[in-house]
N, C-alpha and C. Protein backbone atom coordinates (compact mmCIF):
# COMPACT_ATOMS: atom_id res chain seq x y z
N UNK A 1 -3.06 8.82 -18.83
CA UNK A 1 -2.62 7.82 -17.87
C UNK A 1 -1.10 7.68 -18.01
N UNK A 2 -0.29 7.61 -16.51
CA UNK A 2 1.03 7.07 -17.03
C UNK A 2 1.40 6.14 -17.53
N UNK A 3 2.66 6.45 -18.10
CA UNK A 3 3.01 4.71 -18.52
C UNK A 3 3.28 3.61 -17.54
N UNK A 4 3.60 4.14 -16.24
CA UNK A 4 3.59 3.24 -14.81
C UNK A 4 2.60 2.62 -14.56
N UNK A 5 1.34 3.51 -14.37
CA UNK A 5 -0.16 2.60 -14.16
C UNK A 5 -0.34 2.09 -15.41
N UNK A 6 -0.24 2.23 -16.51
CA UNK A 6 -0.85 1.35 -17.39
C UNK A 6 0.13 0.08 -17.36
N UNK A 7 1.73 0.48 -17.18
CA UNK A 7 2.38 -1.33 -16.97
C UNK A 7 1.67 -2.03 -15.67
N UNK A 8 1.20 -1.28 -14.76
CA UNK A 8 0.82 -2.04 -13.52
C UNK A 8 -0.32 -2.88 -13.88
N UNK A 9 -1.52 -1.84 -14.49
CA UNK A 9 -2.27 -2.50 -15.35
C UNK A 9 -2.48 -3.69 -16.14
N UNK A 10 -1.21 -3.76 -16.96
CA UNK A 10 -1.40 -4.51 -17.94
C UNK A 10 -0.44 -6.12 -16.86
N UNK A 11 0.43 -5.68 -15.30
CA UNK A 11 0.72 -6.61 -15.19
C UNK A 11 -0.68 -7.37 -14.60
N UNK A 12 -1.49 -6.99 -14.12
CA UNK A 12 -2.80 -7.55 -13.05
C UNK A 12 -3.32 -8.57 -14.20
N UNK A 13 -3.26 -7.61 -15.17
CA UNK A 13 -3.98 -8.53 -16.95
C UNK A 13 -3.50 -9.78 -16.56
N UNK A 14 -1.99 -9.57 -16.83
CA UNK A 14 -1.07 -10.70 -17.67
C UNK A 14 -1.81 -12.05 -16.55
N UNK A 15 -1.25 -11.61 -15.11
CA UNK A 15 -1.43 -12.70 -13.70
C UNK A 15 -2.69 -12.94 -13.94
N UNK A 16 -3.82 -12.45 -14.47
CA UNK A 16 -5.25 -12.67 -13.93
C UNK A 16 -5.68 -13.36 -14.90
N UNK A 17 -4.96 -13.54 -16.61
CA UNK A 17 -4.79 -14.10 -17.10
C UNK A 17 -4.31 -15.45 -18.15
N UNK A 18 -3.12 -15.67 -16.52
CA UNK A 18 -2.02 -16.65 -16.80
C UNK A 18 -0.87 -16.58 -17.66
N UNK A 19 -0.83 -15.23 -18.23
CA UNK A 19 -0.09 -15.06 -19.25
C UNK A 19 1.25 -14.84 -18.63
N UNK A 20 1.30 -14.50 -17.62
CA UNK A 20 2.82 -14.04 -16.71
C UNK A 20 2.55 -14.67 -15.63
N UNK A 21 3.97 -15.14 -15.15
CA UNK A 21 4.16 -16.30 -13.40
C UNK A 21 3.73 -14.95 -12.55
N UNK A 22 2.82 -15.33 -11.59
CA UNK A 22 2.58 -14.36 -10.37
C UNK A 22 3.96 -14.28 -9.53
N UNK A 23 4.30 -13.58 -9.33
CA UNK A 23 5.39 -13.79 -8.07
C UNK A 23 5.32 -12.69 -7.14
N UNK A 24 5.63 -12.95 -5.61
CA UNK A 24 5.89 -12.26 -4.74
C UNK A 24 7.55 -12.97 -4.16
N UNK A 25 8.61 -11.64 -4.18
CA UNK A 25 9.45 -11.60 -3.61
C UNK A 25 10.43 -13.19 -4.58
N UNK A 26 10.08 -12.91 -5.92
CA UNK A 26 10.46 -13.67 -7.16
C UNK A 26 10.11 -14.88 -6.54
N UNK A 27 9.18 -15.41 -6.13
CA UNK A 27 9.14 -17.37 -5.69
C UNK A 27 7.48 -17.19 -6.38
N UNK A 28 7.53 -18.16 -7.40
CA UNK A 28 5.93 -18.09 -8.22
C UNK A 28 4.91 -18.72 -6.78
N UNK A 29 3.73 -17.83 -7.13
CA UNK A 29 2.89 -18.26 -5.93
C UNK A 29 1.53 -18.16 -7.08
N UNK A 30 0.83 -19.08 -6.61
CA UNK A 30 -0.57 -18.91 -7.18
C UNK A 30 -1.60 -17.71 -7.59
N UNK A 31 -2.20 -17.21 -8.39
CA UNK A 31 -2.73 -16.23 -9.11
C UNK A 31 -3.54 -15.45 -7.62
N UNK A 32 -4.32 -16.18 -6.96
CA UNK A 32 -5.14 -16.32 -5.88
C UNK A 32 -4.70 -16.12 -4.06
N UNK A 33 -3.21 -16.29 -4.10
CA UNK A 33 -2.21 -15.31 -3.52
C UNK A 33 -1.87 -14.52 -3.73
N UNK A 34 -1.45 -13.95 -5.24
CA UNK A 34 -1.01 -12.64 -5.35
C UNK A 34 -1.84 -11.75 -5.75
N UNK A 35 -3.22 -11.69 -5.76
CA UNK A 35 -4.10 -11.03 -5.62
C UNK A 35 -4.21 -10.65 -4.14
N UNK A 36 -4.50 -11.89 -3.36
CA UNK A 36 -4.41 -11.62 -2.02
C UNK A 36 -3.64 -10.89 -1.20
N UNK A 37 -2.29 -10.95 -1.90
CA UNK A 37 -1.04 -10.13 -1.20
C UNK A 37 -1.84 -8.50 -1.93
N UNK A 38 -2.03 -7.98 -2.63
CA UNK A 38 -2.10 -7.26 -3.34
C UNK A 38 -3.24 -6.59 -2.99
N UNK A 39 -4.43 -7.32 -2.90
CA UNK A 39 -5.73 -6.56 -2.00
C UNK A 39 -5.45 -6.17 -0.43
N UNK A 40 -4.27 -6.93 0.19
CA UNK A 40 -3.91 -6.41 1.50
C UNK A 40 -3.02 -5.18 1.59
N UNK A 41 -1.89 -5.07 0.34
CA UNK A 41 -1.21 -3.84 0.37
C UNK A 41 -2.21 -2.81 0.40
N UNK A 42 -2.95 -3.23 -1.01
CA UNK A 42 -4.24 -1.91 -0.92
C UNK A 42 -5.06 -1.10 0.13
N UNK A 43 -5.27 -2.58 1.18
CA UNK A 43 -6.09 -1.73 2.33
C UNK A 43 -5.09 -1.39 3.11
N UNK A 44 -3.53 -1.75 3.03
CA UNK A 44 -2.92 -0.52 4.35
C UNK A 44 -2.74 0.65 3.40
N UNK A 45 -2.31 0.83 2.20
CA UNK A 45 -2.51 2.03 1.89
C UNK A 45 -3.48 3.30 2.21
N UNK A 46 -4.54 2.20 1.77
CA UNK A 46 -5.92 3.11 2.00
C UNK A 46 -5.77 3.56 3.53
N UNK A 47 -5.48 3.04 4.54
CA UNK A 47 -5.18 3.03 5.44
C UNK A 47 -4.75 3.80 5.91
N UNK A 48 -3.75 4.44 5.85
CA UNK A 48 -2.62 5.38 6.31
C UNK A 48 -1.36 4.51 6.21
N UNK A 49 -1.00 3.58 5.70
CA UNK A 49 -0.17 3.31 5.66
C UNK A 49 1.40 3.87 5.02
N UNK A 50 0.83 5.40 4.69
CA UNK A 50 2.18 6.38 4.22
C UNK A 50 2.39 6.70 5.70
N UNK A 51 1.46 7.34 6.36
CA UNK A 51 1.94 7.78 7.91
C UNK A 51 2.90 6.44 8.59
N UNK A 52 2.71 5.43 8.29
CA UNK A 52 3.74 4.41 9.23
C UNK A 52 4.93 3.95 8.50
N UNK A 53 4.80 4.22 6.91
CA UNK A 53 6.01 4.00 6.33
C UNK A 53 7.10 5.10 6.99
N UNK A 54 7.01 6.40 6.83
CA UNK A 54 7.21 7.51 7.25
C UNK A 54 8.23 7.67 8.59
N UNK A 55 7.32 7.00 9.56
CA UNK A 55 8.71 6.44 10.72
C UNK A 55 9.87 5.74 10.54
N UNK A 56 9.86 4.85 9.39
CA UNK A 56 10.83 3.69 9.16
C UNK A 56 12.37 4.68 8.85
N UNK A 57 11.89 6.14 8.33
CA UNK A 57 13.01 6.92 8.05
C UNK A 57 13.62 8.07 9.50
N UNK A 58 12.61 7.44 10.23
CA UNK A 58 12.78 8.86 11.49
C UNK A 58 13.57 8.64 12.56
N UNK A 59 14.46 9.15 13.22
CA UNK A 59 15.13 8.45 14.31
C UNK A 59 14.24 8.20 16.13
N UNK A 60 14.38 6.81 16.33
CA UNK A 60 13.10 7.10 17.41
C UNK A 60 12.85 7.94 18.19
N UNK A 61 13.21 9.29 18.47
CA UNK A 61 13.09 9.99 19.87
C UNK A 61 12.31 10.75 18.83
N UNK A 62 12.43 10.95 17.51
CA UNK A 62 11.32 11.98 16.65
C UNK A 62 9.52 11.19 16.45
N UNK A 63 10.24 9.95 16.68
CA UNK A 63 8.67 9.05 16.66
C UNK A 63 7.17 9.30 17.11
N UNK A 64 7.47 9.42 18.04
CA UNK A 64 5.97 9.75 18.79
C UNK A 64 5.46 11.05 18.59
N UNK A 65 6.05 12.29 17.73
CA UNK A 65 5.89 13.04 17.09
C UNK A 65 4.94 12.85 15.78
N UNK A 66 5.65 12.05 15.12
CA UNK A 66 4.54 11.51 14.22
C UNK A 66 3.69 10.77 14.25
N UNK A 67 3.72 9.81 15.46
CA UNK A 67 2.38 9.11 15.41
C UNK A 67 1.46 9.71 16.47
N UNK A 68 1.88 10.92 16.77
CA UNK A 68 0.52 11.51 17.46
C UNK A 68 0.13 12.60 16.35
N UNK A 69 0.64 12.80 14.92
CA UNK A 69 0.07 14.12 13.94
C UNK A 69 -1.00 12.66 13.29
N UNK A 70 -0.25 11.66 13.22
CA UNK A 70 -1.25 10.44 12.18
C UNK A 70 -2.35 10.31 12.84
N UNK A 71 -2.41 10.08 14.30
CA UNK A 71 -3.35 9.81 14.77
C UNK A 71 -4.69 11.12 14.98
N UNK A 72 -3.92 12.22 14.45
CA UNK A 72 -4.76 13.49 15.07
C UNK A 72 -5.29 13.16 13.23
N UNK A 73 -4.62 12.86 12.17
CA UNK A 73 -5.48 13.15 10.87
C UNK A 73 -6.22 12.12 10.89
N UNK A 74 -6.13 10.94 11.15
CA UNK A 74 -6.97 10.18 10.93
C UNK A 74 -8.23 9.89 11.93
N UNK A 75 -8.06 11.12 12.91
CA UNK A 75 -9.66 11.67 13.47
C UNK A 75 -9.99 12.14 13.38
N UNK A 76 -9.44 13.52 12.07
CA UNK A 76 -10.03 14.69 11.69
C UNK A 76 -10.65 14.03 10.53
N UNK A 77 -10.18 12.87 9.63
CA UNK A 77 -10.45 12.29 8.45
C UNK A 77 -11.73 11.69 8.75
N UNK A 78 -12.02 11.02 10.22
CA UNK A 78 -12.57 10.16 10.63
C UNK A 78 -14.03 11.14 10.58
N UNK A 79 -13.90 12.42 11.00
CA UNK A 79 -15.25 13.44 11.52
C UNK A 79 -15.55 14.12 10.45
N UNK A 80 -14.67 14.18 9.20
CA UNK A 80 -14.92 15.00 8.04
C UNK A 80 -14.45 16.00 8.12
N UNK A 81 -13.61 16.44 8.56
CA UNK A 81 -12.90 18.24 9.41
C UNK A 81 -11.43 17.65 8.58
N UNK A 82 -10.98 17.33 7.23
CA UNK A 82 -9.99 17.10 6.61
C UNK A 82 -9.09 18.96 6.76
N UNK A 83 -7.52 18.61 6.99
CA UNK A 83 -7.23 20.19 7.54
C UNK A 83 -6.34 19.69 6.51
């Protein structure tokens, strides 16, 4: 395991444990928010959410380039035909 996931690891511990202030965007928020923030990153990841980060670097006239390849994997992903 890296040493990255295991600090990530051990931070979920610390918050889930009270041992460390939860924070999002450094302002302490409740254990039960930052889980929440945290189970929502998860599902855009799971998501495709690399395909939409991905535009944020592209200049717009290249745009619709990529969101018609995202949209073509995530119907090949969708049918099981992974290319």
């Amino acid at each position: 395991m890296s040493n990255k996931l295991a600090d990530q690891q051990q931070l979920v511990l610390e918050v889930a444990t009270r041992r460390r202030p939860a924070l999002i965007a450094g302002q302490v928020v409740s254990a039960g928010q930052w889980f929440a923030a945290l189970k929502a990153t998860v599902m855009l990841v799971r998501l495709g959410m690399p395909e939409v980060l991905a535009l944020l670097n592209v200049p717009p006239d290249s745009q619709g380039a990529l969101v018609t390849e995202a949209a073509r994997r995530r119907r090949s992903r969708a049918l099981g035909c992974d290319r």
